[in-house]
C-alpha atoms as a PDB file:
ATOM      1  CA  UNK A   1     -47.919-128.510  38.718  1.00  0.00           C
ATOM      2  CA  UNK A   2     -51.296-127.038  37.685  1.00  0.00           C
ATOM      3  CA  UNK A   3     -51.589-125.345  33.742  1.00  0.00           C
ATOM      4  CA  UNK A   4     -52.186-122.438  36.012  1.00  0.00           C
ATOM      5  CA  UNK A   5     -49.086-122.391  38.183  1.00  0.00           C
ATOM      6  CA  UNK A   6     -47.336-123.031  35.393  1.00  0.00           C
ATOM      7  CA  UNK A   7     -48.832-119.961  33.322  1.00  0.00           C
ATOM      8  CA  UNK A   8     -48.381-118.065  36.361  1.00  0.00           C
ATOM      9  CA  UNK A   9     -44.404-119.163  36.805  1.00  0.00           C
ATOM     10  CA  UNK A  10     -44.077-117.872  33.060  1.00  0.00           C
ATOM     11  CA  UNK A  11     -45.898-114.783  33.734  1.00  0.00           C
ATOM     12  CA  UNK A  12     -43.813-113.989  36.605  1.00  0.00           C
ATOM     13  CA  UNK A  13     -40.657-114.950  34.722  1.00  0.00           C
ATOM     14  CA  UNK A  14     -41.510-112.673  31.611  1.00  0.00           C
ATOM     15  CA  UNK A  15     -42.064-109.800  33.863  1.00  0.00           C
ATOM     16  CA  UNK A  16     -39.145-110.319  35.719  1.00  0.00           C
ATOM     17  CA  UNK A  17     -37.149-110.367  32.381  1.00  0.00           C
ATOM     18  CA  UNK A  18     -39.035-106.924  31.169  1.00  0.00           C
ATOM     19  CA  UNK A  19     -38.362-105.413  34.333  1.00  0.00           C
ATOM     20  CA  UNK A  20     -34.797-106.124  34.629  1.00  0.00           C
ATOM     21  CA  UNK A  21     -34.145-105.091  30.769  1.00  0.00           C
ATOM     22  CA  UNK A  22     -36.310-101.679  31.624  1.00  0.00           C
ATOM     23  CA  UNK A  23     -34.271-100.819  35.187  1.00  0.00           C
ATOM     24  CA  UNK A  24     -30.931-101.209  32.606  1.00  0.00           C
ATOM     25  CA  UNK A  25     -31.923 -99.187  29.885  1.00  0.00           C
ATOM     26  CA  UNK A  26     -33.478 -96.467  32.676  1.00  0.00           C
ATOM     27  CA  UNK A  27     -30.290 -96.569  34.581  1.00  0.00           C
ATOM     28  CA  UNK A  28     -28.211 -95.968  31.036  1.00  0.00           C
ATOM     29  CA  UNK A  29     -30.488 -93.371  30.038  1.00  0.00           C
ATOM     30  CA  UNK A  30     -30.082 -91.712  34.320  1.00  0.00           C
ATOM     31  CA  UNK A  31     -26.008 -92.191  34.200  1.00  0.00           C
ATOM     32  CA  UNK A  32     -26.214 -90.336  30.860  1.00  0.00           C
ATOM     33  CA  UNK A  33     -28.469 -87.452  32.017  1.00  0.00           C
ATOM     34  CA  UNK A  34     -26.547 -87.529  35.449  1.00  0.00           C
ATOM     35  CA  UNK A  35     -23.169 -87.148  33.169  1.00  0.00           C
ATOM     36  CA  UNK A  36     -24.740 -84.345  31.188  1.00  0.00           C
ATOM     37  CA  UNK A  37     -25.754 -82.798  34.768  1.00  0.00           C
ATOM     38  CA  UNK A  38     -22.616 -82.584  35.758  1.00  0.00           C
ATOM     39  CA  UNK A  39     -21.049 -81.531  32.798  1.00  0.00           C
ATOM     40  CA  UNK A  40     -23.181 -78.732  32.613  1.00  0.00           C
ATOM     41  CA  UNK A  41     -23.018 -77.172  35.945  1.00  0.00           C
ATOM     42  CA  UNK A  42     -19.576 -77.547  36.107  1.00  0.00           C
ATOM     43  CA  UNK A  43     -19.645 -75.234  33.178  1.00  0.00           C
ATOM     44  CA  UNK A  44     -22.154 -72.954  35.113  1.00  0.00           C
ATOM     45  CA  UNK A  45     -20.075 -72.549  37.924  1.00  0.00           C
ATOM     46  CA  UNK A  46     -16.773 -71.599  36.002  1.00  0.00           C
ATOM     47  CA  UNK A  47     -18.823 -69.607  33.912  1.00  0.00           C
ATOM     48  CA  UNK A  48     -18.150 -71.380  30.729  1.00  0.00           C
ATOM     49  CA  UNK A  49     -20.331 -69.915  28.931  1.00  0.00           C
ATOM     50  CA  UNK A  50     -19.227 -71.714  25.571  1.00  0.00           C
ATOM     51  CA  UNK A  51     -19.778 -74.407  27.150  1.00  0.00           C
ATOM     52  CA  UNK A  52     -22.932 -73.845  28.502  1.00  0.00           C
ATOM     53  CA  UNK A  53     -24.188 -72.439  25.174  1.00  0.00           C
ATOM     54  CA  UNK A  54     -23.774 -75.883  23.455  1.00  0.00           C
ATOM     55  CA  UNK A  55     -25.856 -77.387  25.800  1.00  0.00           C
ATOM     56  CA  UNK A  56     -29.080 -75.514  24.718  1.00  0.00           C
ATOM     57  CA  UNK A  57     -31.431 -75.786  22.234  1.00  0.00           C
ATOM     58  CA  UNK A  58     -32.349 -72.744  19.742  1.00  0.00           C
ATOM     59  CA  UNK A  59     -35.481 -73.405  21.111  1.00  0.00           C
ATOM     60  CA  UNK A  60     -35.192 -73.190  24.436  1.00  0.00           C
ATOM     61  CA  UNK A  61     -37.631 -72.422  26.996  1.00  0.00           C
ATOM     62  CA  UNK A  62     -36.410 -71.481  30.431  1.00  0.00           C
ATOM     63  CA  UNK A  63     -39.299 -71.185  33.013  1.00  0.00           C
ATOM     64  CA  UNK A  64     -38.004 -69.037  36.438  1.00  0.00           C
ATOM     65  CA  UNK A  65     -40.741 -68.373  39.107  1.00  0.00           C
ATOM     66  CA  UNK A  66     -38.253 -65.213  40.113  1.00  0.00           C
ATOM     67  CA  UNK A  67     -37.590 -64.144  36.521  1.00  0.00           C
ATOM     68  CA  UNK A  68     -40.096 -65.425  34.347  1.00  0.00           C
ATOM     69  CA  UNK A  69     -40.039 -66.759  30.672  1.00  0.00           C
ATOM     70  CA  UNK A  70     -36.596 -66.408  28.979  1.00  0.00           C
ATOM     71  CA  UNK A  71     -37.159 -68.100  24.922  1.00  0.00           C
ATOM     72  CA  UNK A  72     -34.228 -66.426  23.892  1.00  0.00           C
ATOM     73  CA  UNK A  73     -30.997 -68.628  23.833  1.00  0.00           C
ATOM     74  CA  UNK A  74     -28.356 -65.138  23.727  1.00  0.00           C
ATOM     75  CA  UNK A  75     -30.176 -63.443  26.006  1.00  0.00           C
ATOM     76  CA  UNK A  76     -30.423 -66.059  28.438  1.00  0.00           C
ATOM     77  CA  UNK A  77     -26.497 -66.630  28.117  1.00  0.00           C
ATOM     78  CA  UNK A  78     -25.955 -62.987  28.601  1.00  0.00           C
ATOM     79  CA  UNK A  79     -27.985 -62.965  31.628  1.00  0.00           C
ATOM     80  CA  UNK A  80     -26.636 -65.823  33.113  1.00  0.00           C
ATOM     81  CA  UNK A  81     -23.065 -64.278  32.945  1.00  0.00           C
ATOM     82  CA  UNK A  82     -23.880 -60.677  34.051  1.00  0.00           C
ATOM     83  CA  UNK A  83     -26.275 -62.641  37.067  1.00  0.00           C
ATOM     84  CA  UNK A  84     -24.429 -65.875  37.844  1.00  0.00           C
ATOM     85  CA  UNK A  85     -21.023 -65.630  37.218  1.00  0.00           C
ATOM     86  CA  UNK A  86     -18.713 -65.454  39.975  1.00  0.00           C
ATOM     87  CA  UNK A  87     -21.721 -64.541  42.267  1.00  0.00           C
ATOM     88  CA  UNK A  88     -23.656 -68.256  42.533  1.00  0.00           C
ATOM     89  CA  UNK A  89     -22.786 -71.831  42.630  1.00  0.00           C
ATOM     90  CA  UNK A  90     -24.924 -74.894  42.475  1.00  0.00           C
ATOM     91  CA  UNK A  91     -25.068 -78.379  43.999  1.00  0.00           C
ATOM     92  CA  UNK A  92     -27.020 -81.123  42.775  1.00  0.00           C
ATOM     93  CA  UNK A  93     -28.883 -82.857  45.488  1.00  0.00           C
ATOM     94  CA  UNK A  94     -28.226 -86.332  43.791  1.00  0.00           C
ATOM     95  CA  UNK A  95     -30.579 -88.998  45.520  1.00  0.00           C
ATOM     96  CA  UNK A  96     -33.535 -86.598  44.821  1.00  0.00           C
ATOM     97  CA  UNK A  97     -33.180 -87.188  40.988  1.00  0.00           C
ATOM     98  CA  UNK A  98     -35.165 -88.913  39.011  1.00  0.00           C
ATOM     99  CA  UNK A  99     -35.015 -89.713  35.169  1.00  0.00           C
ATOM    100  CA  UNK A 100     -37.744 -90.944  32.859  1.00  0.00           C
ATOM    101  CA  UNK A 101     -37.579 -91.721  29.247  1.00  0.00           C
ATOM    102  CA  UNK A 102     -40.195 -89.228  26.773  1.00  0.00           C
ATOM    103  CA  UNK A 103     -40.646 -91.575  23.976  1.00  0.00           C
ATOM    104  CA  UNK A 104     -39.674 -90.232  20.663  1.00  0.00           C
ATOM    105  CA  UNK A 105     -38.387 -87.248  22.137  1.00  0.00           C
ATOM    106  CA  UNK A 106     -36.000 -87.526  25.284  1.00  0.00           C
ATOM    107  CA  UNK A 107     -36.085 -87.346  28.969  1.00  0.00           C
ATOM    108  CA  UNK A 108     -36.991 -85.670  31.679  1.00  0.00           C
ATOM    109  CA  UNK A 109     -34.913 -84.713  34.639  1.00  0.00           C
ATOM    110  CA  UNK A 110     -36.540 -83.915  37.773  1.00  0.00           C
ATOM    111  CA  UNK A 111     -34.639 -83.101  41.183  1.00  0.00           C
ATOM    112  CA  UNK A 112     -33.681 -80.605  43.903  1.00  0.00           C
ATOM    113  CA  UNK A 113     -30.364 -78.687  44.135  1.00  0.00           C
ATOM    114  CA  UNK A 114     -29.101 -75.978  46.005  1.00  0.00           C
ATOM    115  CA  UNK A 115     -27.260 -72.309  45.162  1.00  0.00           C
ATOM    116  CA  UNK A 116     -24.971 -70.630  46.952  1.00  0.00           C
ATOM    117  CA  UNK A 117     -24.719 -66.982  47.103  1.00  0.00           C
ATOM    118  CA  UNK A 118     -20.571 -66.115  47.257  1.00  0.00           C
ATOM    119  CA  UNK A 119     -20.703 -63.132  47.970  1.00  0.00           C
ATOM    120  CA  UNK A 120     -22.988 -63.789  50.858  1.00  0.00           C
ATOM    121  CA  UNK A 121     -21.147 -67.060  52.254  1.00  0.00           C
ATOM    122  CA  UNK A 122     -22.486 -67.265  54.964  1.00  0.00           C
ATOM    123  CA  UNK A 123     -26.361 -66.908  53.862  1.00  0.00           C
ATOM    124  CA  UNK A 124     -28.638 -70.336  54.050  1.00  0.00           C
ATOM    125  CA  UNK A 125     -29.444 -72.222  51.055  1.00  0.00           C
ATOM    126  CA  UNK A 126     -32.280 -73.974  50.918  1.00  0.00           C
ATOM    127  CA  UNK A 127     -32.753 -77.018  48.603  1.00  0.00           C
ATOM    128  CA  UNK A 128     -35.127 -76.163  45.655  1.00  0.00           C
ATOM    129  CA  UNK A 129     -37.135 -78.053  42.605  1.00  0.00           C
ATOM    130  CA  UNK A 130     -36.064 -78.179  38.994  1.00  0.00           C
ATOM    131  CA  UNK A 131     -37.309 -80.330  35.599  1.00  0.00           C
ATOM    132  CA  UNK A 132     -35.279 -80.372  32.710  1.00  0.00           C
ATOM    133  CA  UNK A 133     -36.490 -81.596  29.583  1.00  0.00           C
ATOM    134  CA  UNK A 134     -33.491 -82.865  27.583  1.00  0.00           C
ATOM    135  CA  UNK A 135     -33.591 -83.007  23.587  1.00  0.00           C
ATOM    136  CA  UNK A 136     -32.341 -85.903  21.881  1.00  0.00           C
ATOM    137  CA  UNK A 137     -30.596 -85.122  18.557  1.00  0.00           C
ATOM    138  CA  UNK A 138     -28.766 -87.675  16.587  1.00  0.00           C
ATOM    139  CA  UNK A 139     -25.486 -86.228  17.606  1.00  0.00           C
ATOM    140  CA  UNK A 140     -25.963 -84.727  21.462  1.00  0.00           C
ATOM    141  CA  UNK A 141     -28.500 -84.116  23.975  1.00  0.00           C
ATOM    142  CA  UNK A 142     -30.109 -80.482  24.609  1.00  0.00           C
ATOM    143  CA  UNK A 143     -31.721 -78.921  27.056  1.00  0.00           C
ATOM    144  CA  UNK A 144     -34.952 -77.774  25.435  1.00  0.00           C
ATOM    145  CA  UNK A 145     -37.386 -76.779  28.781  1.00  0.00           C
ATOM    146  CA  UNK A 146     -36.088 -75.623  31.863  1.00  0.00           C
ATOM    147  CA  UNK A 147     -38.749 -75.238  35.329  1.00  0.00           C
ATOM    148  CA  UNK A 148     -36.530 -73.576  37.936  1.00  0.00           C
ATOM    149  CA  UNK A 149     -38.207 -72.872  40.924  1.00  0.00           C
ATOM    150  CA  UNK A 150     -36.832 -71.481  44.219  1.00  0.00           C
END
């Protein structure tokens, strides 16, 4: 074999190796932000709102093409419950997620899901767009930008 083919075997080998490492650490880092997901909107549709208090950041920003720019973490809590509670579920379209690392920071969480209106059950719901920035600490994860978009 050629010092070429050889170099080339290597090269091939060492990306191999990078890429296999990188698809396990990105599928630890999706199962986590999947768990956290699920977690949360489980919390959304009971209307936990404990619950979903701890998983914001004080400084959250929560884009909503409907409703605009919400910064503050109480009010957004209090307008979830008068809004959502009881009156909307949601669904996670799961194969359209995707998960990247932000260096230094955290991830981002990008997807579709769906909400329900109950007291309209039999009204269509179309799937719609969201990104979620989540916030690393050295104790949880946060969600510190929300995009919803419908």
């Amino acid at each position: 074999m050629g010092v070429f083919k050889i170099i080339l075997v290597l090269t091939l080998v060492l990306v191999s190796n990078t890429i296999e490492s990188q698809d396990a650490e990105n599928k630890a880092l999706y199962d986590t932000i999947m768990e956290l997901d699920k977690t949360y909107f489980t919390a959304y549709n009971d209307c936990d709102m404990k619950t979903q208090s701890e998983f914001y950041d004080e400084d959250i920003e929560f884009y909503h093409d409907m409703g605009g720019l919400a910064t503050d973490k109480a009010e957004l809590l209090k307008s979830i419950e008068k809004n959502i509670c009881g009156k909307v579920t949601r669904t996670l379209i799961e194969e359209s997620v995707e998960v990247h690392p932000i260096k230094g920071f955290g991830a981002v969480q990008i997807g579709m899901h769906k909400f329900y209106n109950n007291l309209e059950p039999n009204a269509i719901s179309k799937p719609t767009k969201f990104i979620v920035i989540w916030k690393k600490t050295d104790s949880k994860w946060l969600m510190s930008r929300v995009i919803s978009l419908h």
